[in-house]
Protein backbone atom coordinates (compact mmCIF):
# COMPACT_ATOMS: atom_id res chain seq x y z
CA UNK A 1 2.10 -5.03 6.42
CA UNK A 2 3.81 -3.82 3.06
CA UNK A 3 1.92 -3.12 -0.43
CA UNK A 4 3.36 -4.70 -3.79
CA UNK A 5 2.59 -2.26 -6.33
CA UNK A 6 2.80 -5.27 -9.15
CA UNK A 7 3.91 -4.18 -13.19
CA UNK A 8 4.61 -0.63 -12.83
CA UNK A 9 5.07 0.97 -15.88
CA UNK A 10 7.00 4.40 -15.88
CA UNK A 11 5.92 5.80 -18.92
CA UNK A 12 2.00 5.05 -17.79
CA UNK A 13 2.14 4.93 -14.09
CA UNK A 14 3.96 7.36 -12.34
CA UNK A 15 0.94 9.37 -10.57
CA UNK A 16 -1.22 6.35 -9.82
CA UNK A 17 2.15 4.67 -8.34
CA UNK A 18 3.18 7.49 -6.07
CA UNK A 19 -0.25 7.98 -5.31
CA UNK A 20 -0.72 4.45 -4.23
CA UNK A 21 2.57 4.58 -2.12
CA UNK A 22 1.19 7.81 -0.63
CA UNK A 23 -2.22 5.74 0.45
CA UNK A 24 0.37 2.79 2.02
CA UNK A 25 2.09 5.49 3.93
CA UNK A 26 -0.61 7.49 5.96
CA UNK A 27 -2.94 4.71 5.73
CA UNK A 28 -1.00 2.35 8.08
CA UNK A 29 1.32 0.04 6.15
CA UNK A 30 5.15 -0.47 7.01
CA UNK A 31 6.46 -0.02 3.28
CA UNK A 32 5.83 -0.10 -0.17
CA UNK A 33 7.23 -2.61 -2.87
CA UNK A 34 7.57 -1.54 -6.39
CA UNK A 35 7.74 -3.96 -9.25
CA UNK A 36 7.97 -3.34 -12.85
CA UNK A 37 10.07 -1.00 -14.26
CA UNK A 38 12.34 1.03 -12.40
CA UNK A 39 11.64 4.10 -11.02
CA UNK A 40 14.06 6.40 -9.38
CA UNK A 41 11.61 9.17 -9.50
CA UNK A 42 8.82 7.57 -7.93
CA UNK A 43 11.33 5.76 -5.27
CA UNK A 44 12.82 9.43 -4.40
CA UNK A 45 9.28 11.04 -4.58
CA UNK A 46 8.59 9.12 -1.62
CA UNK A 47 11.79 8.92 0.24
CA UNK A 48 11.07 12.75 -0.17
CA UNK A 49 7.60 12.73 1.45
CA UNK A 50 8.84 9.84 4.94
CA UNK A 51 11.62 13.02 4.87
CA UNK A 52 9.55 15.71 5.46
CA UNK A 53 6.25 13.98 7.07
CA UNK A 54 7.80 11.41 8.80
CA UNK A 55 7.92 8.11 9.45
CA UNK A 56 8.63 4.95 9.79
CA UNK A 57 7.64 3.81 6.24
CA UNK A 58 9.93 1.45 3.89
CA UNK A 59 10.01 2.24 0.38
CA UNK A 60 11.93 -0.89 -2.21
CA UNK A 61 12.48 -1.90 -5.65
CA UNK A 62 12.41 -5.35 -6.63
CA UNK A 63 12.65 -6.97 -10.00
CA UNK A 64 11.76 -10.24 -9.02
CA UNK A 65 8.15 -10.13 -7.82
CA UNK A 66 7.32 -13.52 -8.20
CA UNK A 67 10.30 -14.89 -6.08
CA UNK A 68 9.14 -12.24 -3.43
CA UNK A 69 5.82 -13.57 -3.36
CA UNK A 70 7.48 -17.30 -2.97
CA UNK A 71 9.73 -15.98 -0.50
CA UNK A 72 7.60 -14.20 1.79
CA UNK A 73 5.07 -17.74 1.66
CA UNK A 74 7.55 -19.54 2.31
CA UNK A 75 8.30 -17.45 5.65
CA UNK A 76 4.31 -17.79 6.12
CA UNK A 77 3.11 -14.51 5.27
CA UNK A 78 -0.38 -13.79 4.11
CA UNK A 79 -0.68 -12.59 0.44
CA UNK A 80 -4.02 -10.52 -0.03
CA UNK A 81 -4.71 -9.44 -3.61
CA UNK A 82 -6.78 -6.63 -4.42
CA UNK A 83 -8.83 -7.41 -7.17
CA UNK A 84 -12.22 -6.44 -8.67
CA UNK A 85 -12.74 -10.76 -9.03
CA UNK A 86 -11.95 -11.69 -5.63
CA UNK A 87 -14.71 -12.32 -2.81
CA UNK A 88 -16.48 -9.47 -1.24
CA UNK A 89 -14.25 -7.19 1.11
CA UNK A 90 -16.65 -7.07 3.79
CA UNK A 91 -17.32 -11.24 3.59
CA UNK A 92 -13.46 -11.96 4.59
CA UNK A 93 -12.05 -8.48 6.31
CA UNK A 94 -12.52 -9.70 9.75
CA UNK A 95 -10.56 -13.46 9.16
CA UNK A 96 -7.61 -11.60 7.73
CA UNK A 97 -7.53 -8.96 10.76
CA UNK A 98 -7.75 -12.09 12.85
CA UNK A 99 -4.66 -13.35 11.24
CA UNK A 100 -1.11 -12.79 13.52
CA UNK A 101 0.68 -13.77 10.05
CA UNK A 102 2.62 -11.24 8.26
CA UNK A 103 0.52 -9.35 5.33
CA UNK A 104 1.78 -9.01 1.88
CA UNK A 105 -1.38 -6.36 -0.52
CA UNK A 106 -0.74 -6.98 -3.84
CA UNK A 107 -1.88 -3.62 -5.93
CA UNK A 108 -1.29 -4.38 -9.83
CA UNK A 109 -1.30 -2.14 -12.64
CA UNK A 110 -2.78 -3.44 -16.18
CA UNK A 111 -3.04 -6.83 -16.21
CA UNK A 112 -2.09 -9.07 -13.28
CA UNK A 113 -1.01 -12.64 -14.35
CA UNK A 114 -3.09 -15.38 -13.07
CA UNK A 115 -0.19 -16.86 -11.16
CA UNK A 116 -1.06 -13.60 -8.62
CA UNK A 117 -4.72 -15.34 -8.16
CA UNK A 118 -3.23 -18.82 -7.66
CA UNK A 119 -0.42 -17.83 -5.09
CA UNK A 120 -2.62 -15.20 -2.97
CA UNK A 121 -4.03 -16.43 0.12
CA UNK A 122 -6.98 -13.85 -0.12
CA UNK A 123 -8.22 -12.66 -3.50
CA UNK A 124 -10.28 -9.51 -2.05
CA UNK A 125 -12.88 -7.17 -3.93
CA UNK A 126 -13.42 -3.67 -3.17
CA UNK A 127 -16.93 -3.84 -5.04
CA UNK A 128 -17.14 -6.13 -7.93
CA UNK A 129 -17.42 -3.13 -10.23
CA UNK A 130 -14.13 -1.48 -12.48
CA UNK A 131 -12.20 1.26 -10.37
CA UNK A 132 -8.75 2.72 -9.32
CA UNK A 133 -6.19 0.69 -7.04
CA UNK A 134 -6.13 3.32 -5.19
CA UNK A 135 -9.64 3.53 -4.01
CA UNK A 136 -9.13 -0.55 -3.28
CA UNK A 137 -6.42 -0.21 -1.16
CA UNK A 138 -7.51 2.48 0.99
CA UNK A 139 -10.91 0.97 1.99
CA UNK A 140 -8.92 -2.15 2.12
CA UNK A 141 -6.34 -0.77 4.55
CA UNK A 142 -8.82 1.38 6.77
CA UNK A 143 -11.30 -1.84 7.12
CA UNK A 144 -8.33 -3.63 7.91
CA UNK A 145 -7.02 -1.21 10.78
CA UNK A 146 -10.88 -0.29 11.55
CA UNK A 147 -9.75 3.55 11.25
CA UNK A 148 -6.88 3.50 14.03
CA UNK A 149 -4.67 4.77 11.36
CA UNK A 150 -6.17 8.05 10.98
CA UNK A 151 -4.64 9.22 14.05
CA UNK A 152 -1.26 7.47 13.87
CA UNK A 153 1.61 9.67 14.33
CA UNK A 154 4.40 9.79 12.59
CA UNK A 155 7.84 10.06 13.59
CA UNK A 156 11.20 12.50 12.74
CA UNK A 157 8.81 15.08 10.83
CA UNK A 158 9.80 18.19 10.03
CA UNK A 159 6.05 19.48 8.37
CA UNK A 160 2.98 18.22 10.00
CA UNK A 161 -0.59 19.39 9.50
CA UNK A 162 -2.41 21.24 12.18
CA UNK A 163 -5.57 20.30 11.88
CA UNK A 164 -8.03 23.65 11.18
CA UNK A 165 -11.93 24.32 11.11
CA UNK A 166 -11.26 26.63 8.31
CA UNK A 167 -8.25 27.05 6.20
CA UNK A 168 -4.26 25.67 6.60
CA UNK A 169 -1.78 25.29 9.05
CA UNK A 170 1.46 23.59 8.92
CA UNK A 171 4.06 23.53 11.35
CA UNK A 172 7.86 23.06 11.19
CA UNK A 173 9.62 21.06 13.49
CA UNK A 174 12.52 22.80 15.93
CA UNK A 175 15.04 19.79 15.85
């Protein structure tokens, strides 16, 4: 499963971007996808985090969204688009998880064009009420893994979190 992140805008979007990328990451998803302006920050922001924490986890560029979304139909895979209009989450969770196709979560920022709506497979609401992309796609991608990605461990990390009743631990790794 990869996210889209659809219209980044670097002047506008930097946080919410990495932030969404961050959610992708330790929430279960193979990569992220970032479309819109280019971003070398963001890109190396995360590179910088699969460094450190581990991974596997795939982070792209691509100028061409809308090809990518062709493409990736064309090869069969299941476009999902997080969207305040779609159908209720918890009406159509369970017949995408029962999918074996390929998944494709389109995350926009400002307006998404309607061609998104046309070409997704699943137009999916996280409530039907205005808030952040990143809110959607984590309930979206902890339904969808029914919370087996919270303990999902990563690989070639050199800081990981030791979990603690009270206060912080992090550990280095020896290789």
């Amino acid at each position: 499963m990869y996210v889209l992140r659809l219209g980044h805008r670097s002047t506008r979007d930097k946080r919410i971007t990495t932030h969404v990328g961050l959610i992708a990451r330790a929430l279960g998803a193979d990569g992220i996808i970032i479309s819109g302006d280019r971003d070398d920050k963001v890109v190396k922001s995360l590179e910088k985090v699969v460094e450190l924490w581990g991974g596997p986890f795939e982070i792209q560029y691509v100028e061409d969204w809308y090809g990518l979304i062709k493409r990736l139909k064309k090869d069969r895979w299941e476009i999902i688009h997080l969207t305040v209009y779609g159908l209720p989450i918890q009406d159509l969770i369970d017949s995408i998880r029962g999918s074996d196709r390929d998944k494709l979560v389109v995350v926009g920022a400002g307006k998404v064009p309607r061609v998104v709506y046309e070409l997704s497979d699943w137009n999916v609401a996280v409530s039907s009420q205005p808030h952040s992309e990143c809110g959607s796609l984590a309930v979206f991608l902890d339904r969808f893994f029914q919370g087996r990605e919270l303990s999902k461990e990563f690989k070639g990390w050199k800081l990981k979190v030791i979990p603690q009743t009270r206060g912080k631990k992090v550990v280095k790794s020896e290789s």
